[in-house]
C-alpha atoms as a PDB file:
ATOM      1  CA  UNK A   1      41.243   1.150 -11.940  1.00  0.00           C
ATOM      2  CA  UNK A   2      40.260  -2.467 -11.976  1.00  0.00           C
ATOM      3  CA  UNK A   3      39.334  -2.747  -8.586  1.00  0.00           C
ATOM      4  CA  UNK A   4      37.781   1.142  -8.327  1.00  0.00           C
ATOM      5  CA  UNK A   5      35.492  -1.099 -11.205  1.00  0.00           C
ATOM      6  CA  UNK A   6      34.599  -4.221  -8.845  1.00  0.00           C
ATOM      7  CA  UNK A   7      33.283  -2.133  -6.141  1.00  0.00           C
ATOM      8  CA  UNK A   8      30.978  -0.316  -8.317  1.00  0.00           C
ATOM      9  CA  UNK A   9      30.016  -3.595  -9.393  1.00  0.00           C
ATOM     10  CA  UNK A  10      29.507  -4.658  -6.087  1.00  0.00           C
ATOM     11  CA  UNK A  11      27.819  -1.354  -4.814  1.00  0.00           C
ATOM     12  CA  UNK A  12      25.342  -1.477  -8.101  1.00  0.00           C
ATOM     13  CA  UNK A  13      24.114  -5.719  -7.158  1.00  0.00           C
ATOM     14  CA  UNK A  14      23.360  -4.156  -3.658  1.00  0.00           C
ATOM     15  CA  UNK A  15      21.701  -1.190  -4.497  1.00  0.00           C
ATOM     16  CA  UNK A  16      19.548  -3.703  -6.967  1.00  0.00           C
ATOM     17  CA  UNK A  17      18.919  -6.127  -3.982  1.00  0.00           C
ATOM     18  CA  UNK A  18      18.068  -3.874  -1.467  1.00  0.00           C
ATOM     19  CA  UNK A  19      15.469  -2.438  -3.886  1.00  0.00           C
ATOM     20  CA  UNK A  20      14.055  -5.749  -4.750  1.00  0.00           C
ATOM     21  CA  UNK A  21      13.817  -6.649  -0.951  1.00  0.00           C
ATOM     22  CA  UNK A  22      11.990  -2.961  -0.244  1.00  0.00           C
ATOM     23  CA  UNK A  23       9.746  -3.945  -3.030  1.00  0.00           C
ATOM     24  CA  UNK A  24       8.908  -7.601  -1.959  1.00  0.00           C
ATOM     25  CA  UNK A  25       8.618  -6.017   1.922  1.00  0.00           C
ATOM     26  CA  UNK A  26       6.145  -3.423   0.720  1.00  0.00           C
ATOM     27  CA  UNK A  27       3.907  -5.649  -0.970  1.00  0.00           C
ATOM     28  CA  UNK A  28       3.663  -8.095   1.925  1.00  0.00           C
ATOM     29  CA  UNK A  29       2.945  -5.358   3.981  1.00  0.00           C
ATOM     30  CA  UNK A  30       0.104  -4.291   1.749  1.00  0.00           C
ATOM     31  CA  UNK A  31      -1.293  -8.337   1.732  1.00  0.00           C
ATOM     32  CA  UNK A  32      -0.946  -8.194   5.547  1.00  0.00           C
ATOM     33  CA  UNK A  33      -2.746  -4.898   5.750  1.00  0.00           C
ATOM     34  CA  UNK A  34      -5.511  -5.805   3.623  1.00  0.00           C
ATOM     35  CA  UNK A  35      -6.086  -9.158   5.304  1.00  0.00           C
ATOM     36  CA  UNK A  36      -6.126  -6.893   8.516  1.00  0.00           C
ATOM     37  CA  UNK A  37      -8.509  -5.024   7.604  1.00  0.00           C
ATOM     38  CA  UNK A  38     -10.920  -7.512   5.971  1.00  0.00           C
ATOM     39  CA  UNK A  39     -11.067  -9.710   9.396  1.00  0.00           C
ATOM     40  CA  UNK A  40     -11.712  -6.522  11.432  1.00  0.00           C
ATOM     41  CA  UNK A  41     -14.496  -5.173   9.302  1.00  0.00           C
ATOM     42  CA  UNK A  42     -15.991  -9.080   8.650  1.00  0.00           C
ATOM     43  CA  UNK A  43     -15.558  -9.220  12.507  1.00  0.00           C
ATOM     44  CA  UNK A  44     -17.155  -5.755  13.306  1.00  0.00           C
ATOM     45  CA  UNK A  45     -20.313  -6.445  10.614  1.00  0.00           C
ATOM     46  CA  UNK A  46     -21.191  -9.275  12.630  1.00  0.00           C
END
């Protein structure tokens, strides 16, 4: 029982990191993306 308890512990912190990371991933992506995109149009305006 006990240890049927620590790995759904264990499976529930890595469900929560992974998450986290797909979230922090995502939003660089989007920072990268936008900074992308303002040099090519500031670059194509010119």
């Amino acid at each position: 029982m006990y240890g049927n308890n620590n790995l759904f512990g264990v499976g529930l912190i890595a469900l929560l990191l992974t998450s986290i990371y797909t979230a922090i991933l995502a939003s660089l992506l989007m920072k990268t993306k936008e900074r992308v995109d303002y040099i090519y149009h500031k670059e194509r305006s010119n």
